[in-house]
C-alpha atoms as a PDB file:
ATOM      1  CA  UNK A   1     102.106  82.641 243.336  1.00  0.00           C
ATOM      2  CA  UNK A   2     100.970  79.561 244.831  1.00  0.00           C
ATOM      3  CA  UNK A   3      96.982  78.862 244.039  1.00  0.00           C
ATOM      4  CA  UNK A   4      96.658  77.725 247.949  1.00  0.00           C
ATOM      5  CA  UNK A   5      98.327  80.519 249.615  1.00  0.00           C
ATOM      6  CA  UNK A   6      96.869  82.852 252.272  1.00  0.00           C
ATOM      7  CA  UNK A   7      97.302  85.650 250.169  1.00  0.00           C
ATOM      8  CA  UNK A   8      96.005  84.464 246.705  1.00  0.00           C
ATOM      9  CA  UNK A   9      92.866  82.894 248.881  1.00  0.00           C
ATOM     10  CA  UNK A  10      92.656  86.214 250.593  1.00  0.00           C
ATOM     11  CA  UNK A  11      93.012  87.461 247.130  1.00  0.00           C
ATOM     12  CA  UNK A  12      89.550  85.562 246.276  1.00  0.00           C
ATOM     13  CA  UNK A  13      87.390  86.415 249.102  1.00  0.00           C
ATOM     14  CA  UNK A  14      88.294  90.491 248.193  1.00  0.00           C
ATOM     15  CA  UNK A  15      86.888  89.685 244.636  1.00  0.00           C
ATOM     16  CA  UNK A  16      84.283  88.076 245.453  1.00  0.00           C
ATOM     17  CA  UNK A  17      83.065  90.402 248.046  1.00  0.00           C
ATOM     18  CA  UNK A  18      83.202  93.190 245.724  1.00  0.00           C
ATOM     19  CA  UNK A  19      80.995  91.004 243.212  1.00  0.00           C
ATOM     20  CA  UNK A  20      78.569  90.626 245.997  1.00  0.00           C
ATOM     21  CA  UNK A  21      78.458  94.495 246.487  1.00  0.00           C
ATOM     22  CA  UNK A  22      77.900  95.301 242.995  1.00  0.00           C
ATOM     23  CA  UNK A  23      75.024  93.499 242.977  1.00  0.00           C
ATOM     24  CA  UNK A  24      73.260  93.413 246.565  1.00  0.00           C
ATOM     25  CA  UNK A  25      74.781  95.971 248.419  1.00  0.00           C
ATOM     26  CA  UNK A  26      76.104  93.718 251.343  1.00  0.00           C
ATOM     27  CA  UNK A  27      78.974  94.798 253.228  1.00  0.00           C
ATOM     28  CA  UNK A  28      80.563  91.789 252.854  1.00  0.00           C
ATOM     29  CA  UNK A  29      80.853  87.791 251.338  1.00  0.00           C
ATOM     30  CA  UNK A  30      80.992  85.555 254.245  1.00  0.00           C
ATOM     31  CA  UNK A  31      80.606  81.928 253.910  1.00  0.00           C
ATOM     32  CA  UNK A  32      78.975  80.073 251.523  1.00  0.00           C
ATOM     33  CA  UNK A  33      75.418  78.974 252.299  1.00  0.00           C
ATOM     34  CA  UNK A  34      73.757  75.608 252.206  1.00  0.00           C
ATOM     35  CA  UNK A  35      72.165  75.363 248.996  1.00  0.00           C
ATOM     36  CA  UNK A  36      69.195  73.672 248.741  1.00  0.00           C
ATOM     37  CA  UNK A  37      67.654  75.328 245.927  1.00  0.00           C
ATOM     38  CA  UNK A  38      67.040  72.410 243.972  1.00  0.00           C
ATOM     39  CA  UNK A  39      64.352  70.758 246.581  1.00  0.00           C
ATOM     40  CA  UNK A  40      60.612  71.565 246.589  1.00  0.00           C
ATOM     41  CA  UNK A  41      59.893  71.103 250.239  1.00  0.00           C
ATOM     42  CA  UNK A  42      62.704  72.155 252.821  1.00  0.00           C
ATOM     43  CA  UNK A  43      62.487  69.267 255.937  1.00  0.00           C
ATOM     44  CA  UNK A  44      64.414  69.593 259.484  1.00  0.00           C
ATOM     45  CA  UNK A  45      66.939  67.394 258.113  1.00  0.00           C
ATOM     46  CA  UNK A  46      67.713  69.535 255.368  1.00  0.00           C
ATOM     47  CA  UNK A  47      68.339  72.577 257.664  1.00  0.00           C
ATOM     48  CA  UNK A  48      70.370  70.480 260.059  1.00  0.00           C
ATOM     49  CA  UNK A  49      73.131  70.655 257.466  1.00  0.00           C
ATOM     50  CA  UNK A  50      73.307  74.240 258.164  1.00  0.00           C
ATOM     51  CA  UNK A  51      75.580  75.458 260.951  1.00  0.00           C
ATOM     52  CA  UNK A  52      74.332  77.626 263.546  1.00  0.00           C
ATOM     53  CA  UNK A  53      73.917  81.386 262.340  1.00  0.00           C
ATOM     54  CA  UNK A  54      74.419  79.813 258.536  1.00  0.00           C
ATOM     55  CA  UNK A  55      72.434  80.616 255.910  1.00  0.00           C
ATOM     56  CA  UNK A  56      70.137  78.805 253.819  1.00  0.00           C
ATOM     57  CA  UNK A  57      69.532  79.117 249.878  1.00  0.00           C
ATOM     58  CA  UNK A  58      66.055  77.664 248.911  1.00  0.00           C
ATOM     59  CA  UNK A  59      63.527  77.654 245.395  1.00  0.00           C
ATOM     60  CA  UNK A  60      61.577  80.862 245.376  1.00  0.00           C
ATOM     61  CA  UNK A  61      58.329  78.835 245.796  1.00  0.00           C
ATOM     62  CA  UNK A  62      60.142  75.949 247.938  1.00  0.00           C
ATOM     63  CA  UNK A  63      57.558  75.078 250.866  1.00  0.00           C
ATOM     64  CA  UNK A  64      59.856  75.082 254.660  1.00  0.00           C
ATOM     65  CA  UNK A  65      58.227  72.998 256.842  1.00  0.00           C
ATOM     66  CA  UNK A  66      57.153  73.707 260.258  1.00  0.00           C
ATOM     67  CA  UNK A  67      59.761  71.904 262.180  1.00  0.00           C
ATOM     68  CA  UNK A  68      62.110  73.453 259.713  1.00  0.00           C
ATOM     69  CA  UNK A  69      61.151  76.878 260.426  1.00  0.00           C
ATOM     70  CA  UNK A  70      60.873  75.966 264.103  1.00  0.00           C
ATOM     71  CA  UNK A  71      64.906  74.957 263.799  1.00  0.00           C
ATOM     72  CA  UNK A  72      65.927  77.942 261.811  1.00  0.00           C
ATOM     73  CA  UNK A  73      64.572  80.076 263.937  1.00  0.00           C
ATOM     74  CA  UNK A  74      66.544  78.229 267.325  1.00  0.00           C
ATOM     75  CA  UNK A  75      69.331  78.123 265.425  1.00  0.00           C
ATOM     76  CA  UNK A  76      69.433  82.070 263.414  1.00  0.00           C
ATOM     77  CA  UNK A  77      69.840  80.996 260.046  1.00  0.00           C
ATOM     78  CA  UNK A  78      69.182  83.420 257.528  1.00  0.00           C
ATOM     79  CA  UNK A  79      66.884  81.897 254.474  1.00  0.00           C
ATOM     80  CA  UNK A  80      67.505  83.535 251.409  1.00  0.00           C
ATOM     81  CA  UNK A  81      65.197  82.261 248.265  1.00  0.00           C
ATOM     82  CA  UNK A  82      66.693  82.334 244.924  1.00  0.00           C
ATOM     83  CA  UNK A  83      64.215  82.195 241.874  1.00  0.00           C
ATOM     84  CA  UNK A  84      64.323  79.698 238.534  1.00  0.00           C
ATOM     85  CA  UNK A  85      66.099  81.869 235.942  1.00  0.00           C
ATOM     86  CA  UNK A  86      64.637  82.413 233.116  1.00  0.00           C
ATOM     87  CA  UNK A  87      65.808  82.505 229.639  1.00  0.00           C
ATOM     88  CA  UNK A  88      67.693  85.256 228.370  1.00  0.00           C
ATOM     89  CA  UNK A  89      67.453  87.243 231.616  1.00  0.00           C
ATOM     90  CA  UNK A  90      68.904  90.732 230.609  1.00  0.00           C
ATOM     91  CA  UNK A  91      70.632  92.356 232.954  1.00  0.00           C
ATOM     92  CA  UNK A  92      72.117  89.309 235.001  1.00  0.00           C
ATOM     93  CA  UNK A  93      75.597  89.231 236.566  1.00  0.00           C
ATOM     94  CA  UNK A  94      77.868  86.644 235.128  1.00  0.00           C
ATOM     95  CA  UNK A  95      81.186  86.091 236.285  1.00  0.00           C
ATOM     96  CA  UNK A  96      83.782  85.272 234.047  1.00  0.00           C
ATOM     97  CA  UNK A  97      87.455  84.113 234.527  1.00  0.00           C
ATOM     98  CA  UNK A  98      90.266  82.575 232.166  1.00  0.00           C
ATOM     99  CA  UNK A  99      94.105  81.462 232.384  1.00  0.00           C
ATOM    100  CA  UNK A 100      96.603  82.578 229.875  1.00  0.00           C
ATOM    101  CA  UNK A 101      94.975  79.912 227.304  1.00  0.00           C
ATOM    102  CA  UNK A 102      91.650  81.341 227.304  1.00  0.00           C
ATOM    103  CA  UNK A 103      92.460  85.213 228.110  1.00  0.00           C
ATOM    104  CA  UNK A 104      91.508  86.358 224.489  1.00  0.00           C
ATOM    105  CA  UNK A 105      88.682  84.465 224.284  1.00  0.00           C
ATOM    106  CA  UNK A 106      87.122  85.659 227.550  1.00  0.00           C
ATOM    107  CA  UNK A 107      87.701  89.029 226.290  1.00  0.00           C
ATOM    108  CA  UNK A 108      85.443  88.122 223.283  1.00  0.00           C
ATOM    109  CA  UNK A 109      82.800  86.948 225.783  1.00  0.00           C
ATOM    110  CA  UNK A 110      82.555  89.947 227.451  1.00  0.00           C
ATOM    111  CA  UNK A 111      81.422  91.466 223.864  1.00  0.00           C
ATOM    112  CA  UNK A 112      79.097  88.744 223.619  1.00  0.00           C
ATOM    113  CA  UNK A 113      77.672  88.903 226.863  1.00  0.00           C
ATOM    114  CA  UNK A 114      77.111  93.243 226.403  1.00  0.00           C
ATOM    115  CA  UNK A 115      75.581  92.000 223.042  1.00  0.00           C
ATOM    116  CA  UNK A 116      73.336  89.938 224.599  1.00  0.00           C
ATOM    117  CA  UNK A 117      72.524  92.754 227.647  1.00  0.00           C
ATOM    118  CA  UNK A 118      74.499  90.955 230.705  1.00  0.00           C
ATOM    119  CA  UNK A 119      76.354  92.813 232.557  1.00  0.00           C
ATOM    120  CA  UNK A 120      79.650  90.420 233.793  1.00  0.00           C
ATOM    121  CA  UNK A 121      82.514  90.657 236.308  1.00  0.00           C
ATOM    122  CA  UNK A 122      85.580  89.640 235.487  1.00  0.00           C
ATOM    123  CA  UNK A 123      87.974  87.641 237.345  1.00  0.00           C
ATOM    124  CA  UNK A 124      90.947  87.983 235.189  1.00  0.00           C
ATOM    125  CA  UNK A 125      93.643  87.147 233.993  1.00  0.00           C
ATOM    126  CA  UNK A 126      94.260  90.074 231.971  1.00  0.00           C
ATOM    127  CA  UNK A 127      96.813  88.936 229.754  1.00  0.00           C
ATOM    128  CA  UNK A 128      98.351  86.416 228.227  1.00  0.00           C
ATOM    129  CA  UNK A 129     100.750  85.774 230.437  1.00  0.00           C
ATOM    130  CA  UNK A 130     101.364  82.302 231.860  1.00  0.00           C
ATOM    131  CA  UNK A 131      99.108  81.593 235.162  1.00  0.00           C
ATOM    132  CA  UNK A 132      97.360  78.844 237.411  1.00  0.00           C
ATOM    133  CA  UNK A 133      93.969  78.119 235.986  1.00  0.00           C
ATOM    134  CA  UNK A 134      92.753  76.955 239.335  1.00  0.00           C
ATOM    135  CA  UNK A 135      93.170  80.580 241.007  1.00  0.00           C
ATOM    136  CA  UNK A 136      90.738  81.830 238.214  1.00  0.00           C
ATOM    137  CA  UNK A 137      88.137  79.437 238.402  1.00  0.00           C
ATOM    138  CA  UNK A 138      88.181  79.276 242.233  1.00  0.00           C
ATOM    139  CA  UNK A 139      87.468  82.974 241.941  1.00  0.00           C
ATOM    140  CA  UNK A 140      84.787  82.448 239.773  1.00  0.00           C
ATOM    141  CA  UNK A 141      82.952  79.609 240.927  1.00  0.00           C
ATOM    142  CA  UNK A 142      83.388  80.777 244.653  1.00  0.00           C
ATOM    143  CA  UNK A 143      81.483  83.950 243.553  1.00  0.00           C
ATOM    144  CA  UNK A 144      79.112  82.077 241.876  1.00  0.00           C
ATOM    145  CA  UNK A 145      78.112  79.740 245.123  1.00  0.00           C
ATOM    146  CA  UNK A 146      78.096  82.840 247.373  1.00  0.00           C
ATOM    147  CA  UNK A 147      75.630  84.702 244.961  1.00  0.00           C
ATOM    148  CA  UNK A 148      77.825  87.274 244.575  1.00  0.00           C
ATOM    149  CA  UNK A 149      77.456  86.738 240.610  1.00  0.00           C
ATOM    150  CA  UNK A 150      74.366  84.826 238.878  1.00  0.00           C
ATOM    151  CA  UNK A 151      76.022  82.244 236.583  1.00  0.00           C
ATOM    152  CA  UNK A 152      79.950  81.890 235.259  1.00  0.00           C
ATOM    153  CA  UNK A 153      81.679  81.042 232.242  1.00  0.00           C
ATOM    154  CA  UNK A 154      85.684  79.781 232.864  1.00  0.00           C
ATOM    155  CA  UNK A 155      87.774  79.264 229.880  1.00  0.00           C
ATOM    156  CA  UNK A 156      91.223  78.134 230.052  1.00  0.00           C
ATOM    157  CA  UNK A 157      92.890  76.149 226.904  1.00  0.00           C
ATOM    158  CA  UNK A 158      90.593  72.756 227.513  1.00  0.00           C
ATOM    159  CA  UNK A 159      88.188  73.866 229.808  1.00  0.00           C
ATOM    160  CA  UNK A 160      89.039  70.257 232.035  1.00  0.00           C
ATOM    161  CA  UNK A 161      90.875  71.795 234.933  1.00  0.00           C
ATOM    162  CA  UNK A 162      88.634  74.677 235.108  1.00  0.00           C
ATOM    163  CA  UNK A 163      85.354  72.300 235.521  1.00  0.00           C
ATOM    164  CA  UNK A 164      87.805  69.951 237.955  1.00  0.00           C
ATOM    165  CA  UNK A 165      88.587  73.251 239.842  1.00  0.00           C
ATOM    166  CA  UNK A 166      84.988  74.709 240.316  1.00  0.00           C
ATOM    167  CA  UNK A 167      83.330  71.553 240.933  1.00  0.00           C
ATOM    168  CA  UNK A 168      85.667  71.136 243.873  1.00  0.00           C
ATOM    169  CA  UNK A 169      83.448  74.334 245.325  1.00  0.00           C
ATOM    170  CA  UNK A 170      80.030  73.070 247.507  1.00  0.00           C
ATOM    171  CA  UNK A 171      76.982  74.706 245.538  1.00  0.00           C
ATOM    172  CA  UNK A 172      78.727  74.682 242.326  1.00  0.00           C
ATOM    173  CA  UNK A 173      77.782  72.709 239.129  1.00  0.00           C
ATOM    174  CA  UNK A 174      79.889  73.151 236.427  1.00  0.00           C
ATOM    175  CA  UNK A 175      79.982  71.504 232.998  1.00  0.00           C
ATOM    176  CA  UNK A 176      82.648  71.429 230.599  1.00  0.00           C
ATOM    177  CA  UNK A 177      80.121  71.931 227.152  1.00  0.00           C
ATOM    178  CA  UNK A 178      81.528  71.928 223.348  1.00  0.00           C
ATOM    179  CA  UNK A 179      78.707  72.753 221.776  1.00  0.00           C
ATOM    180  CA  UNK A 180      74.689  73.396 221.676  1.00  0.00           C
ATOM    181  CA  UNK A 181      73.778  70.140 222.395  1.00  0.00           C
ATOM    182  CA  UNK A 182      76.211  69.419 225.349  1.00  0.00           C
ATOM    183  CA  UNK A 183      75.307  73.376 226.475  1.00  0.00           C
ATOM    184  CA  UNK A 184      71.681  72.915 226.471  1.00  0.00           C
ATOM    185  CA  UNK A 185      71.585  69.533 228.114  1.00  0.00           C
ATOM    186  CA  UNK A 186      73.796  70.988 230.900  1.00  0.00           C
ATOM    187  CA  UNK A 187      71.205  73.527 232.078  1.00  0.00           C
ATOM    188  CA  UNK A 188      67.908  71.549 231.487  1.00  0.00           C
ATOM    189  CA  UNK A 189      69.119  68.381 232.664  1.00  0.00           C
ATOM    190  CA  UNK A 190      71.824  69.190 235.237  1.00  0.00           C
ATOM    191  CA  UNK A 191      71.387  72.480 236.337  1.00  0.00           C
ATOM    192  CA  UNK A 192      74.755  73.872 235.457  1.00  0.00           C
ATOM    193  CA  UNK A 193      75.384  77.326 237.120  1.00  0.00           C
ATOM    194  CA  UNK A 194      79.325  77.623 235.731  1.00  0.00           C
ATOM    195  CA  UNK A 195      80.046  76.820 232.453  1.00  0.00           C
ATOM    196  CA  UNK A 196      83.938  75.900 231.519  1.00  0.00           C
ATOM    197  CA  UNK A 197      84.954  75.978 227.778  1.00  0.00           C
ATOM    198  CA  UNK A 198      88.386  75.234 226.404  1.00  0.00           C
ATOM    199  CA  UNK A 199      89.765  78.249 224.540  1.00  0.00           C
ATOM    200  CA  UNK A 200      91.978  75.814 222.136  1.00  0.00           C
ATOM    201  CA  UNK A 201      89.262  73.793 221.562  1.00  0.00           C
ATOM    202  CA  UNK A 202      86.851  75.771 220.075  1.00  0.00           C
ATOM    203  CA  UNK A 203      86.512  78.877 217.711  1.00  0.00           C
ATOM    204  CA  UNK A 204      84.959  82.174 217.993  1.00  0.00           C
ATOM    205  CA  UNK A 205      82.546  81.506 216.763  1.00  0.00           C
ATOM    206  CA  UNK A 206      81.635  78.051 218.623  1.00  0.00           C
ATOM    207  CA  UNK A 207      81.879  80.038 221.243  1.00  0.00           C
ATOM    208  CA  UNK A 208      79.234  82.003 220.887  1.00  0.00           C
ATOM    209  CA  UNK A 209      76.739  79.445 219.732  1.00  0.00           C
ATOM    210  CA  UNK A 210      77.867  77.317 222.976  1.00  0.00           C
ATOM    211  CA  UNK A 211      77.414  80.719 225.183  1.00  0.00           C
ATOM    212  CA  UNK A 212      73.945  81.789 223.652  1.00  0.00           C
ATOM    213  CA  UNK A 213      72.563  78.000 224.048  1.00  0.00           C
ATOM    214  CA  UNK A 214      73.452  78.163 227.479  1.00  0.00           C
ATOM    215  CA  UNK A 215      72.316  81.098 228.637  1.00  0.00           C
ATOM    216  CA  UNK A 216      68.762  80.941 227.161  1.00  0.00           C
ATOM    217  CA  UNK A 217      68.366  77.490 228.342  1.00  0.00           C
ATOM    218  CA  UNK A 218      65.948  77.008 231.632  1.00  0.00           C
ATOM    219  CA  UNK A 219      66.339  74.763 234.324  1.00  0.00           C
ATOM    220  CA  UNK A 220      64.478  71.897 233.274  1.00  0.00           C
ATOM    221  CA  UNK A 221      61.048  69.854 234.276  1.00  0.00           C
ATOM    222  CA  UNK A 222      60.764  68.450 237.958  1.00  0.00           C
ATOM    223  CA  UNK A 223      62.318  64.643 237.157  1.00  0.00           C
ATOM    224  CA  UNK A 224      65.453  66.423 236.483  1.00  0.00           C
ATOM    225  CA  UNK A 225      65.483  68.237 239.884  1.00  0.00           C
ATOM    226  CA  UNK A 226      64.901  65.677 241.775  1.00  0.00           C
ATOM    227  CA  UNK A 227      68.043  63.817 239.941  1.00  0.00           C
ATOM    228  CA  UNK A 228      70.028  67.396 241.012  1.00  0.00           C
ATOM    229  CA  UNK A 229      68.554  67.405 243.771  1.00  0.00           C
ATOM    230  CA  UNK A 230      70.255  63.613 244.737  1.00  0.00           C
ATOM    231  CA  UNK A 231      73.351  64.779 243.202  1.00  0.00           C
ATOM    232  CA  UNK A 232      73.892  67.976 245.577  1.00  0.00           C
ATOM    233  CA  UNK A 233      72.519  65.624 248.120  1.00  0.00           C
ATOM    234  CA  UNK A 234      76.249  63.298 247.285  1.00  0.00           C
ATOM    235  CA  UNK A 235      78.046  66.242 247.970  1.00  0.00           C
ATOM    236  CA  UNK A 236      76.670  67.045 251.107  1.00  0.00           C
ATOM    237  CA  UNK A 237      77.750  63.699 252.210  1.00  0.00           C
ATOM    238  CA  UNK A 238      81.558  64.785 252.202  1.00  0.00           C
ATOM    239  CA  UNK A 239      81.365  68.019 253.319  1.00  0.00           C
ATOM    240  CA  UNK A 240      83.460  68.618 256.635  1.00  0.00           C
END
């Protein structure tokens, strides 16, 4: 099936929406919202990104300013607040997704992330049977930018299109990591919320060393956000 028909996008938006009522309870996915989760202070420029009865994802403890609220309240956007994850959260909702080349290694994951006390949602494929990586990690990283699922881990047999895929998604940051270092550095120093792995690449048991790094790793110190922050601030700028 073609990756950019109606149907396979159509396809998406079901799973994705049935993510998101799994774990809030909303009737349904709509679109994304502005994230701005990596700023400290939200300005009236920042919600002037936001369209008219958008929504807006900011820091837990993120200050809005008065003009801000002033324009989210002419303009009925919904503010959600997401908070810093913390290490080994237990419980957390990952979504995971893989093409043919990384469908028995995703099923591994899945008994690493039980192991480990996540609970996932998987967005196939469910079997080795030859697909289109992009359909998998569109599903995945789409659920991850709509909060639908916490964090996501793509494998396909490099883990390169998958990252070139989800990155393609506004709110998503995904890194293509190899081992503990690269996994680590991803979530201190970038902020990585999807993680992409090649399932040819690596072993097992790589795997799960790259998988437990990243997951227990925190968002890092405040220089780093404000390096995020200019990064999400790039994509912003090409957004139509």
């Amino acid at each position: 099936m073609d990756s950019d028909s109606p149907s396979r996008r159509e396809q998406v938006r079901q799973l994705v929406r049935a993510a998101l009522e799994e774990k809030l309870g909303a009737a349904a996915a709509t679109e994304a919202p502005v994230d701005e989760s990596v700023k400290d202070v939200i300005t009236e420029a920042d919600v002037r990104s936001v369209p008219p009865g958008g929504s807006l994802l900011v820091r837990g403890d993120a200050i809005i300013t008065p003009a801000a609220q002033d324009l989210i309240r002419d303009r009925a956007i919904a503010v959600s607040r997401r908070e810093r994850s913390a290490p080994q959260a237990r419980g957390r909702l990952i979504a995971v997704g893989a093409d043919h080349g990384g469908y028995e290694m995703k099923e591994q994951l899945k008994t690493l992330l039980a192991e480990l006390g996540y609970r996932h949602r998987d967005f196939g494929t469910n079997s080795g049977d030859a697909v289109d990586y992009p359909d998998f990690a569109h599903a995945v990283a789409r659920a991850v930018a709509d909060g639908a699922c916490d964090l996501g881990i793509i494998i396909d047999g490099a883990g390169i299109g998958s990252c070139m895929t989800a990155n393609k998604v506004p709110g998503v940051r995904a890194a293509l990591c190899y081992d503990e270092a690269t996994a680590r550095n991803s979530r201190e120093h970038n902020f990585a919320n999807v993680l992409t792995l090649g399932g040819k690449m690596i072993s097992p048991e790589e795997m799960r060393a790259v998988v437990r790094a990243w997951l227990s790793t925190d968002e890092g110190e405040e220089r780093h956000r404000r390096r995020v922050a200019k990064l999400m601030a790039i994509e912003r700028q090409y957004l139509r």
